[in-house]
C-alpha atoms as a PDB file:
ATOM      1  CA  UNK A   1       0.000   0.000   0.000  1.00  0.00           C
ATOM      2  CA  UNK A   2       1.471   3.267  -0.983  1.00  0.00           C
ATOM      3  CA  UNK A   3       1.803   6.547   1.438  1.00  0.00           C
ATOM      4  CA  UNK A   4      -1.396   8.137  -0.228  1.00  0.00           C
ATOM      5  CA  UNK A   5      -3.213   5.444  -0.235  1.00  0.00           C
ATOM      6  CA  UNK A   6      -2.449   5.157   3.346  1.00  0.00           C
ATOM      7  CA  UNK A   7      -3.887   8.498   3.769  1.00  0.00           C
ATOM      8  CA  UNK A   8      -7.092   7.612   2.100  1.00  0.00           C
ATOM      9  CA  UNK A   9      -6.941   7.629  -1.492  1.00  0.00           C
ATOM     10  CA  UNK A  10      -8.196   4.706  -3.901  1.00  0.00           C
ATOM     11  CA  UNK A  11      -5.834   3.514  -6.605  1.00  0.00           C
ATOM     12  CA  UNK A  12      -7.246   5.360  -9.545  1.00  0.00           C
ATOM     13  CA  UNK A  13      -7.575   8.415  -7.401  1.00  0.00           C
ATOM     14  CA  UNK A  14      -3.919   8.673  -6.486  1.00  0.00           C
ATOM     15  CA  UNK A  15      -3.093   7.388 -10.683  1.00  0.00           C
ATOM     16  CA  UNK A  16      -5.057  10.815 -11.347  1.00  0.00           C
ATOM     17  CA  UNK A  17      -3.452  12.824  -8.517  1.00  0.00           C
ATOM     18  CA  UNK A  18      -0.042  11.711  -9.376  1.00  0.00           C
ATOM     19  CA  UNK A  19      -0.482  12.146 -13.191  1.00  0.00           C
ATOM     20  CA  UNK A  20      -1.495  15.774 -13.277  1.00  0.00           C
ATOM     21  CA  UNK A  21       1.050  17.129 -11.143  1.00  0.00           C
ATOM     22  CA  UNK A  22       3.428  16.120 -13.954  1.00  0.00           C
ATOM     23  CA  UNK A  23       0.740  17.355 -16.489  1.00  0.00           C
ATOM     24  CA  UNK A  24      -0.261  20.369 -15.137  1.00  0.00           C
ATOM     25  CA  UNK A  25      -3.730  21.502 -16.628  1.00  0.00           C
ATOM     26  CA  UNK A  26      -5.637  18.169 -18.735  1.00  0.00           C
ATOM     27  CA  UNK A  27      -8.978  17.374 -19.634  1.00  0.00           C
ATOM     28  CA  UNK A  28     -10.737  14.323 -18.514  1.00  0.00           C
ATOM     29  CA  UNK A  29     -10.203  12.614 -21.935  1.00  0.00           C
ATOM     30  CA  UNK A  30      -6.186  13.708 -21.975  1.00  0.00           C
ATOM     31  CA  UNK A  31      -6.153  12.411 -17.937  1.00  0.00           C
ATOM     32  CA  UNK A  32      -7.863   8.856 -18.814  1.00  0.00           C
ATOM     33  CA  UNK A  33      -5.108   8.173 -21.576  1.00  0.00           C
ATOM     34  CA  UNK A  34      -2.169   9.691 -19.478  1.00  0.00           C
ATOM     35  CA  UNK A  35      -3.177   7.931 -15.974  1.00  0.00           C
ATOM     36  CA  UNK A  36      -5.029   4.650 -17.555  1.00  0.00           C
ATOM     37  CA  UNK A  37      -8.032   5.268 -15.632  1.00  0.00           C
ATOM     38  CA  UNK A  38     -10.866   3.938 -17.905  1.00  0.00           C
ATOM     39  CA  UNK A  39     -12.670   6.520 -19.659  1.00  0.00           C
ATOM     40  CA  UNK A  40     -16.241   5.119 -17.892  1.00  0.00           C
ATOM     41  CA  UNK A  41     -14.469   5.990 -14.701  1.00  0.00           C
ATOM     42  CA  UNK A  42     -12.670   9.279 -14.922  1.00  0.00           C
ATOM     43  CA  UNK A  43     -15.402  11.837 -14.239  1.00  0.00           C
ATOM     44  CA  UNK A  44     -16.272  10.106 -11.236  1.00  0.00           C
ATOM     45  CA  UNK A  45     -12.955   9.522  -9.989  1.00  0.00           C
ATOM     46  CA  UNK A  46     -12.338  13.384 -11.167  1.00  0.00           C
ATOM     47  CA  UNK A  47     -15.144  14.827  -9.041  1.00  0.00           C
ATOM     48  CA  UNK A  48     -14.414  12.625  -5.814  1.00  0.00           C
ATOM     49  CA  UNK A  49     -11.141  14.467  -5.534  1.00  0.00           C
ATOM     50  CA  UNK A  50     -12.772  18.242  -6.391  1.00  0.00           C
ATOM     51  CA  UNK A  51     -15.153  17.457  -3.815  1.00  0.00           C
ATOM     52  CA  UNK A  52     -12.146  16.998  -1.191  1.00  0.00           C
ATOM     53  CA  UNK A  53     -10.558  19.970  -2.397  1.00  0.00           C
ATOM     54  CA  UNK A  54      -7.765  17.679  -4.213  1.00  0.00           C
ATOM     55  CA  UNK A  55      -7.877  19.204  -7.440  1.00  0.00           C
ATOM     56  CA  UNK A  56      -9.086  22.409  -9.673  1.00  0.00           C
ATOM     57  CA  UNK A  57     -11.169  23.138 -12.433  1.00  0.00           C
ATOM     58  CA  UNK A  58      -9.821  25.497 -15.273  1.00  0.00           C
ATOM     59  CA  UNK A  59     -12.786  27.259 -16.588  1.00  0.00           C
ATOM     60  CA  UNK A  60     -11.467  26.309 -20.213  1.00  0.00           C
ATOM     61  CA  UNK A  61     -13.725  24.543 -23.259  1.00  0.00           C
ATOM     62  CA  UNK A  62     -13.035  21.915 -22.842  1.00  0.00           C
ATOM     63  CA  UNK A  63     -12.887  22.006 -18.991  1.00  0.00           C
ATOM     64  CA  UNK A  64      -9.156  21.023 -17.281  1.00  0.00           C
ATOM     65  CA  UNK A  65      -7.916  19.804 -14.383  1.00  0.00           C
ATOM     66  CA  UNK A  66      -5.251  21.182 -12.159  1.00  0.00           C
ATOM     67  CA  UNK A  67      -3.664  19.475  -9.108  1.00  0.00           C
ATOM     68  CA  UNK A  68      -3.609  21.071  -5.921  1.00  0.00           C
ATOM     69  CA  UNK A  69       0.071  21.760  -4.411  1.00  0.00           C
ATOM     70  CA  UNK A  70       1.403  18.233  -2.679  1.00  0.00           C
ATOM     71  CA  UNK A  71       1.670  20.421   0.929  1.00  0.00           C
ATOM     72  CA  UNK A  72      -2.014  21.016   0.698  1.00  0.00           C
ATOM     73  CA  UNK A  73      -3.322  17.926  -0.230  1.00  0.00           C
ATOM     74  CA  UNK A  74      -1.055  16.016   1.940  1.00  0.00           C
ATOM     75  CA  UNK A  75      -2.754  18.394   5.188  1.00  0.00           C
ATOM     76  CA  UNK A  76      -6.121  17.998   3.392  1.00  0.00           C
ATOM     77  CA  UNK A  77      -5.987  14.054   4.007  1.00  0.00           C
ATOM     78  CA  UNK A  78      -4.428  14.057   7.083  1.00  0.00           C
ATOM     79  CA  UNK A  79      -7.418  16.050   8.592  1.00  0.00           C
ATOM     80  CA  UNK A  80      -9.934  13.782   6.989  1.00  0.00           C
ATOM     81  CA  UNK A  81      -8.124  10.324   8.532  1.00  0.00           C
ATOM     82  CA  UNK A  82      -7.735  12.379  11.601  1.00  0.00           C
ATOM     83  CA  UNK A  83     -11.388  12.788  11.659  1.00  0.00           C
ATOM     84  CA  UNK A  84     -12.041   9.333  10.494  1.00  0.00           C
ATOM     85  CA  UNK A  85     -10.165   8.101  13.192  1.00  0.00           C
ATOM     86  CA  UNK A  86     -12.131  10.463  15.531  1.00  0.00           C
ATOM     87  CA  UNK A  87     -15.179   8.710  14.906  1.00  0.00           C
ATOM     88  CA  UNK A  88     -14.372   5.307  15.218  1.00  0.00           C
ATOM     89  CA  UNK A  89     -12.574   6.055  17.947  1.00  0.00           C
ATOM     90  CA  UNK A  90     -15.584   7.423  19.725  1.00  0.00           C
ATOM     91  CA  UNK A  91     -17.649   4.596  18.227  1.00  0.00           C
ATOM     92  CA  UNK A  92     -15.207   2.123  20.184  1.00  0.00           C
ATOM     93  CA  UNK A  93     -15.718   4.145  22.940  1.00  0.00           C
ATOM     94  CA  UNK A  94     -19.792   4.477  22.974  1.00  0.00           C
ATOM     95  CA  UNK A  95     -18.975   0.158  22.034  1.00  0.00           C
ATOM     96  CA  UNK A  96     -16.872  -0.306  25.296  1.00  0.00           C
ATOM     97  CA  UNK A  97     -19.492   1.349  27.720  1.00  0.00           C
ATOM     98  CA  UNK A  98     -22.241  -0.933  26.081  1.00  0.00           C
ATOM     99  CA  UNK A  99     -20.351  -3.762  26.852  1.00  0.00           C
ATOM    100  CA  UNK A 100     -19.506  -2.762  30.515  1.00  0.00           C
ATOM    101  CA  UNK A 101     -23.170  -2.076  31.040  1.00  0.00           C
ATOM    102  CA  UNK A 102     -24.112  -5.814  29.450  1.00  0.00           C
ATOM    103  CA  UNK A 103     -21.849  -7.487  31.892  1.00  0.00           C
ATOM    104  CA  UNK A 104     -22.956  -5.847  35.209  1.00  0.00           C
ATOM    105  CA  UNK A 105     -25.935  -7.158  36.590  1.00  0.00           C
ATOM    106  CA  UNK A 106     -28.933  -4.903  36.621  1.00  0.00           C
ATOM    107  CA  UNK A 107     -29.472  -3.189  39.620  1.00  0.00           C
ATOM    108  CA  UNK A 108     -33.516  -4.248  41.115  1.00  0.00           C
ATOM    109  CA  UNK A 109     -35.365  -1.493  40.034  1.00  0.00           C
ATOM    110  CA  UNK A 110     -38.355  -2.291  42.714  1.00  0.00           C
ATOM    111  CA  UNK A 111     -36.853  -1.710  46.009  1.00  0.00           C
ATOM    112  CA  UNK A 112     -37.166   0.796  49.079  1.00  0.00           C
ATOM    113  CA  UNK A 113     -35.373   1.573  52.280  1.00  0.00           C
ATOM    114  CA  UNK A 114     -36.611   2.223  55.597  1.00  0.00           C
ATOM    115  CA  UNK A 115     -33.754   3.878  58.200  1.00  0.00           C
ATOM    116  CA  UNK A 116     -34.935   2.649  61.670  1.00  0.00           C
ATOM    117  CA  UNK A 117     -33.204   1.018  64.331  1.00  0.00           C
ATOM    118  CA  UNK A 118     -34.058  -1.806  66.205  1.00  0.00           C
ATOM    119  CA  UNK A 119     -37.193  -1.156  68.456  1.00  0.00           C
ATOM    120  CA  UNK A 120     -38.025   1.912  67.134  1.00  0.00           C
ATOM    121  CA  UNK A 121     -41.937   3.141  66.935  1.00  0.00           C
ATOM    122  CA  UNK A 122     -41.771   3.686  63.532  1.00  0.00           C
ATOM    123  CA  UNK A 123     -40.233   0.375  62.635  1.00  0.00           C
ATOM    124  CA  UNK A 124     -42.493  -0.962  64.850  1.00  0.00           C
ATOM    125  CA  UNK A 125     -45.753  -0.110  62.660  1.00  0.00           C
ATOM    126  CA  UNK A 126     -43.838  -0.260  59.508  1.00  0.00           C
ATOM    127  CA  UNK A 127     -42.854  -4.098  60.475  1.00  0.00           C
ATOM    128  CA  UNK A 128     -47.107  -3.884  61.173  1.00  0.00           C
ATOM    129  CA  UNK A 129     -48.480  -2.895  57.782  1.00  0.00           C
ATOM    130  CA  UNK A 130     -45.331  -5.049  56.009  1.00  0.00           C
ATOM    131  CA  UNK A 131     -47.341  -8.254  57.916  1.00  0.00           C
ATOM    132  CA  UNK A 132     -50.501  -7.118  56.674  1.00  0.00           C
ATOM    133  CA  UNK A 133     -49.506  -7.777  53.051  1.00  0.00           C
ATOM    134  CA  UNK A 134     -49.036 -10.969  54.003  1.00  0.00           C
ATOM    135  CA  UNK A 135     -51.694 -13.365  52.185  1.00  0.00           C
ATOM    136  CA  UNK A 136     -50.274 -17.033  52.570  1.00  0.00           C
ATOM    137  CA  UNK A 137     -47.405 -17.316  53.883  1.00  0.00           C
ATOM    138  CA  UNK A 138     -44.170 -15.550  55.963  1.00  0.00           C
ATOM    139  CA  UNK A 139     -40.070 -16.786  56.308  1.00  0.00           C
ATOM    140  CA  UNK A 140     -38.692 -15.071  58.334  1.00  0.00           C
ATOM    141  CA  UNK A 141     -34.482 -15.295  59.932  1.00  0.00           C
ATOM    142  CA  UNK A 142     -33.454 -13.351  62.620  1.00  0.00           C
ATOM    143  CA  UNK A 143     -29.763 -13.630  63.195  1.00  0.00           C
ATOM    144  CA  UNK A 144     -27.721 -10.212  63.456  1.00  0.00           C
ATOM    145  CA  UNK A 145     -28.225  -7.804  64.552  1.00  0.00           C
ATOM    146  CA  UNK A 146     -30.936  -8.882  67.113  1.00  0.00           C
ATOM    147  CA  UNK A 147     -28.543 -11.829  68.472  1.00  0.00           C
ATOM    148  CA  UNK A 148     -26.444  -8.464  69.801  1.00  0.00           C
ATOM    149  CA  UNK A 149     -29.290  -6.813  70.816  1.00  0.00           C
ATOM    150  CA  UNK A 150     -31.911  -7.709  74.186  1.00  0.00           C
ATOM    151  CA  UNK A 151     -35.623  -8.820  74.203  1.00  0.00           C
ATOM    152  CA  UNK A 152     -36.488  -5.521  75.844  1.00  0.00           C
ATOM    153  CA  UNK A 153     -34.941  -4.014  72.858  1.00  0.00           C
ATOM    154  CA  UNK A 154     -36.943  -5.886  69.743  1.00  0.00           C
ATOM    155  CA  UNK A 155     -40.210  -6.838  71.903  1.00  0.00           C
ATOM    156  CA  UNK A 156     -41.945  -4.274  70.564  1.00  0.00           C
ATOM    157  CA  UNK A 157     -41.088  -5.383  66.433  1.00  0.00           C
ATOM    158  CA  UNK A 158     -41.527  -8.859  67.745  1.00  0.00           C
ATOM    159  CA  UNK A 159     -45.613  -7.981  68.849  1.00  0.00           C
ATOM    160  CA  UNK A 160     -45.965  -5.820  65.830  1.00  0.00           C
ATOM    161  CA  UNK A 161     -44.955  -8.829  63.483  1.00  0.00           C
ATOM    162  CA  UNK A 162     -47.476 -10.996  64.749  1.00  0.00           C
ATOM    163  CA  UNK A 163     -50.040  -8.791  65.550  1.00  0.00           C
ATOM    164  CA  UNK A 164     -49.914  -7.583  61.638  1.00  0.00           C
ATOM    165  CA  UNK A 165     -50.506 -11.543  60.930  1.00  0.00           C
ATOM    166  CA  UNK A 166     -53.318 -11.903  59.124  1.00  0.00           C
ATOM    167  CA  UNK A 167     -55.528 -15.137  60.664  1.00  0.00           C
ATOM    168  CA  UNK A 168     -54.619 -18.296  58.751  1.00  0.00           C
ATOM    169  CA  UNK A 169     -51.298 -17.138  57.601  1.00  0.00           C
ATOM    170  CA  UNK A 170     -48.308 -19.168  57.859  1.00  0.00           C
ATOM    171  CA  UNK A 171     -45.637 -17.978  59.419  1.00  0.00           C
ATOM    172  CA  UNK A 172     -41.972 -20.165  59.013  1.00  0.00           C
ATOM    173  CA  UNK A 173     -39.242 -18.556  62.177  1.00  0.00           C
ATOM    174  CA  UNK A 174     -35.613 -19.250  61.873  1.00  0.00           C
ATOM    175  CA  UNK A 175     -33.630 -18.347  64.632  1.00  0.00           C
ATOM    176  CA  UNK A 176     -29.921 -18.489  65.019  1.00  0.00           C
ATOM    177  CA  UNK A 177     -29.129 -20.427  68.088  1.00  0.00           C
ATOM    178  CA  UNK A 178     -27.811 -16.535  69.545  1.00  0.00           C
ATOM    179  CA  UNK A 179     -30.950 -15.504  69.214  1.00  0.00           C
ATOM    180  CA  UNK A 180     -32.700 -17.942  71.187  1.00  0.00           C
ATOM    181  CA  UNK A 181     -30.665 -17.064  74.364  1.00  0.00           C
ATOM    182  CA  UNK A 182     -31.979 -13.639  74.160  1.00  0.00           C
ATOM    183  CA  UNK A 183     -35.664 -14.974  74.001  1.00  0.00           C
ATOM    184  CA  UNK A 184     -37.275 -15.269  77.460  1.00  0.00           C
ATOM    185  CA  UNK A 185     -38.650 -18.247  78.733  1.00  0.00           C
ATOM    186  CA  UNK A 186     -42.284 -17.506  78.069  1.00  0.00           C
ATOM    187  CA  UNK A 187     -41.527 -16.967  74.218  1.00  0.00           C
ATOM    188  CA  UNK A 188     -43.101 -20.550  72.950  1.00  0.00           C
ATOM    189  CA  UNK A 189     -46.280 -19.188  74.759  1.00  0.00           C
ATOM    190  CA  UNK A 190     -45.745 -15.989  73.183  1.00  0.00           C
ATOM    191  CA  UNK A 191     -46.239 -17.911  69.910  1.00  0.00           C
ATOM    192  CA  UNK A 192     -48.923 -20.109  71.006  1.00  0.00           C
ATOM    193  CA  UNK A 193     -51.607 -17.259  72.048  1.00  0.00           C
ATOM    194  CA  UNK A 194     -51.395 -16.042  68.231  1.00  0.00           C
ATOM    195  CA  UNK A 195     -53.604 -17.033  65.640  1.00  0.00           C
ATOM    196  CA  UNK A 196     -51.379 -17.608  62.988  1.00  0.00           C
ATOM    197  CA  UNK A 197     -49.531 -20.560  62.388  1.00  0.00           C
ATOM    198  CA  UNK A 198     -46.408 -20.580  63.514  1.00  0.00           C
ATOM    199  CA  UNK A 199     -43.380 -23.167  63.361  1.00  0.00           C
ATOM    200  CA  UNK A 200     -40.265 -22.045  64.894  1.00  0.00           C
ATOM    201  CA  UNK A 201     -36.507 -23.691  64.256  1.00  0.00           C
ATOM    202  CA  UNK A 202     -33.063 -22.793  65.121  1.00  0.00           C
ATOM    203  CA  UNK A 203     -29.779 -22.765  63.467  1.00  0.00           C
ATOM    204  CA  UNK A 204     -26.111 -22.299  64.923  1.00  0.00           C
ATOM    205  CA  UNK A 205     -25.543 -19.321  62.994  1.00  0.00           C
ATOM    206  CA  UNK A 206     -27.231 -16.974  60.652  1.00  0.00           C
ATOM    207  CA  UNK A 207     -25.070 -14.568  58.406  1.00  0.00           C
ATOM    208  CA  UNK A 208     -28.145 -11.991  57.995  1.00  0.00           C
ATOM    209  CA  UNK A 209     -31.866 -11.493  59.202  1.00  0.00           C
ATOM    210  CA  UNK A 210     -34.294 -11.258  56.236  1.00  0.00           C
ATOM    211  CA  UNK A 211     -38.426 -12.129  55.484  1.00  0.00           C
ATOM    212  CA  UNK A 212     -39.597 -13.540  52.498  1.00  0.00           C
ATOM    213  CA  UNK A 213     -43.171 -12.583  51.772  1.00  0.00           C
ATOM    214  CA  UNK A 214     -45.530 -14.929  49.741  1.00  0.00           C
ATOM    215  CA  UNK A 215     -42.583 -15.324  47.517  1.00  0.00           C
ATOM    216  CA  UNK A 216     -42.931 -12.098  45.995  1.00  0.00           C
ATOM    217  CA  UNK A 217     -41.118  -9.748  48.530  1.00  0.00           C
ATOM    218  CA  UNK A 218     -38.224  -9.518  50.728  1.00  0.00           C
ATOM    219  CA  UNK A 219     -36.895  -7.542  53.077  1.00  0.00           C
ATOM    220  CA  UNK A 220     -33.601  -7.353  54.432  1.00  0.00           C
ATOM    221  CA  UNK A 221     -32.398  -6.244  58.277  1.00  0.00           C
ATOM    222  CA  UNK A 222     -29.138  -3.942  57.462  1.00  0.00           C
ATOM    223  CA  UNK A 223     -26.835  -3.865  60.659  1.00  0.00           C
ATOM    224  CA  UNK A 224     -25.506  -0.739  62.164  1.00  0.00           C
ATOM    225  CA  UNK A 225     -22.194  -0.474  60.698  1.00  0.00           C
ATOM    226  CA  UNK A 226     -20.872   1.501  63.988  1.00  0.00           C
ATOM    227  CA  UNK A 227     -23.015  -0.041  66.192  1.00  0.00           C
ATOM    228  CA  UNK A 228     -23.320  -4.459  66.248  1.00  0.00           C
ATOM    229  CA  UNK A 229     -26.267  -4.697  68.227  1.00  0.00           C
ATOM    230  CA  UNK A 230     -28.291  -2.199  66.070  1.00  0.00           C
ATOM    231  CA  UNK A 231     -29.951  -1.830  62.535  1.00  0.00           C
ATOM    232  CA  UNK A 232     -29.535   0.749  60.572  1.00  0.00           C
ATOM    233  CA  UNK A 233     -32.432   0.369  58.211  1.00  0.00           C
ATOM    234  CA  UNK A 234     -34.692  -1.734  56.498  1.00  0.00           C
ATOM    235  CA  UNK A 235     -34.494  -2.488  52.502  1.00  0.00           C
ATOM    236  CA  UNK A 236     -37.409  -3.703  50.702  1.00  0.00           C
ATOM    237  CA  UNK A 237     -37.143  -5.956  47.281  1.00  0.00           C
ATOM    238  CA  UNK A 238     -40.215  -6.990  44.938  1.00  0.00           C
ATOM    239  CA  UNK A 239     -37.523  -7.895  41.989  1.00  0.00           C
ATOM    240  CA  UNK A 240     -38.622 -11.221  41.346  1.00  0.00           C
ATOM    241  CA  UNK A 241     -35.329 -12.519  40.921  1.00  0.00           C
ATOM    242  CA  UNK A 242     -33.941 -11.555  43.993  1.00  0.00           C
ATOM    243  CA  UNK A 243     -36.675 -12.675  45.607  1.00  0.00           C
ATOM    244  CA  UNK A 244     -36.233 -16.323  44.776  1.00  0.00           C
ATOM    245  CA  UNK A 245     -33.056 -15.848  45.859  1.00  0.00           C
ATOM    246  CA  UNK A 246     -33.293 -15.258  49.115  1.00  0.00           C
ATOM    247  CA  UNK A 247     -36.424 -18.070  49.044  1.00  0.00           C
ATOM    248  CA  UNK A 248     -33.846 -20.679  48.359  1.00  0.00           C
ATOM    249  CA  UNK A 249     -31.215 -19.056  50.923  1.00  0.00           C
ATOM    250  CA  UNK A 250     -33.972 -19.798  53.625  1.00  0.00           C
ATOM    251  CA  UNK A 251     -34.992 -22.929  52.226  1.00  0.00           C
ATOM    252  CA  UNK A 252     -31.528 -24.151  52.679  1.00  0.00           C
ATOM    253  CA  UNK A 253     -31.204 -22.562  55.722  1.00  0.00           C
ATOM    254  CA  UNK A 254     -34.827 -24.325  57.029  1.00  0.00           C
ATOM    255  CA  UNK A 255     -33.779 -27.662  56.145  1.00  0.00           C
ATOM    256  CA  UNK A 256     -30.935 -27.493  57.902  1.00  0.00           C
ATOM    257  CA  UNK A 257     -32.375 -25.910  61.170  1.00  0.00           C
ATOM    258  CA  UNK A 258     -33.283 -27.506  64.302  1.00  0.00           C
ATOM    259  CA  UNK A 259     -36.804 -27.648  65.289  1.00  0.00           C
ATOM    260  CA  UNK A 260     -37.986 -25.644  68.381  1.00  0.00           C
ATOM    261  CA  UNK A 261     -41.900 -25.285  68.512  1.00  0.00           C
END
């Protein structure tokens, strides 16, 4: 590949470039027979490179051509590959970011977040009206941070879950075996006065405290990063495929728990 070519000129373009800066001034007709560009092709060819500003027109009958000094031509299609490179460059560029976004996973679009800690009145009633959406069924883990925390602490979210519970609604408790130790003695009849129903197993340890909804929301206990026995907030998830994952984490979890009432 020669130099020009490199630069962005087709063979018969740079035959006709080269050719009249020997000739000086041609017509097409002389051009075709001096540069053996076919005859069929040299108008074409001839007002390609007018159009990029490689050549003149003499305004003689019949018309010539004149070539442009080699200085200008040579800037003239170094700006256009500069540009052409431009582009694809940015092309690569807009191709790269597409790519990046492809491979990330999408972010769940359906999701809140509730900043409470543990206790507090208005987690209290917004643990309440989160029950009450309840149709069929509840499965529940409490592991951190109420294993850090004391009964007289999360008594109050503890009432407010199962007073929310609508009658006839099952409710599925995992506790981690921390847990349980903070539990007073009368919790089993805690669970029995309630009208839902309830089955309650234990686990040696539980990496994070989470509900699962009817399968078709979960929400997620988000401990106090300063603070162990505390919660900072509550998210809420109705993506539907991070809701079946967290209904197989519990799942596996249940099957490997320990029953307790």
């Amino acid at each position: 590949m020669s130099e020009l070519a490199e630069l962005g000129l087709s063979s018969y373009e740079e035959k006709v470039y080269r050719s009249l800066l020997v000739t000086g001034a041609v017509t097409a007709t002389e051009l075709s027979d001096i540069s053996g560009v076919p005859k069929g092709r040299i108008y074409d060819v001839l007002n390609n490179l007018k159009a990029r500003k490689l050549i003149e027109t003499q305004s003689n009958d019949p018309k010539q051509y004149v070539a442009v000094q080699p200085e200008t031509a040579v800037d003239i299609l170094l700006a256009e590959k500069t540009h052409e490179m431009a582009q694809e460059w940015n092309h690569h560029l807009e191709a790269a970011k597409t790519v990046r976004s492809n491979l990330l996973p999408t972010p769940p679009t359906k999701s809140s977040f509730w900043c409470g800690s543990l206790g507090s009145d208005e987690m209290s009633t917004a643990l309440q009206q989160h029950m009450r959406s309840a149709e069929n069924s509840v499965h529940a883990v409490m592991g951190t941070p109420y294993e850090n925390s004391t009964w007289e602490t999360f008594q109050t979210e503890i009432e407010a879950f199962f007073e929310g519970a609508n009658s006839g609604l099952t409710v599925d408790l995992l506790l981690s075996e921390k847990v349980v130790t903070v539990l007073p003695d009368r919790f089993p009849s805690l669970i029995d006065e309630r009208s839902v129903d309830v089955t309650v197993r234990t686990i040696s340890d539980v990496a994070l405290s989470f509900d699962v909804i009817d399968q078709v929301e979960t929400t997620i206990d988000l401990p106090h990063p300063v603070t162990g026995g505390d919660r900072i907030g509550v998210v809420g998830i109705k993506d539907s495929k991070v809701v079946e994952e967290f209904e197989k984490c519990f799942q596996q979890l249940w099957t490997n728990a320990d029953p307790l009432i």
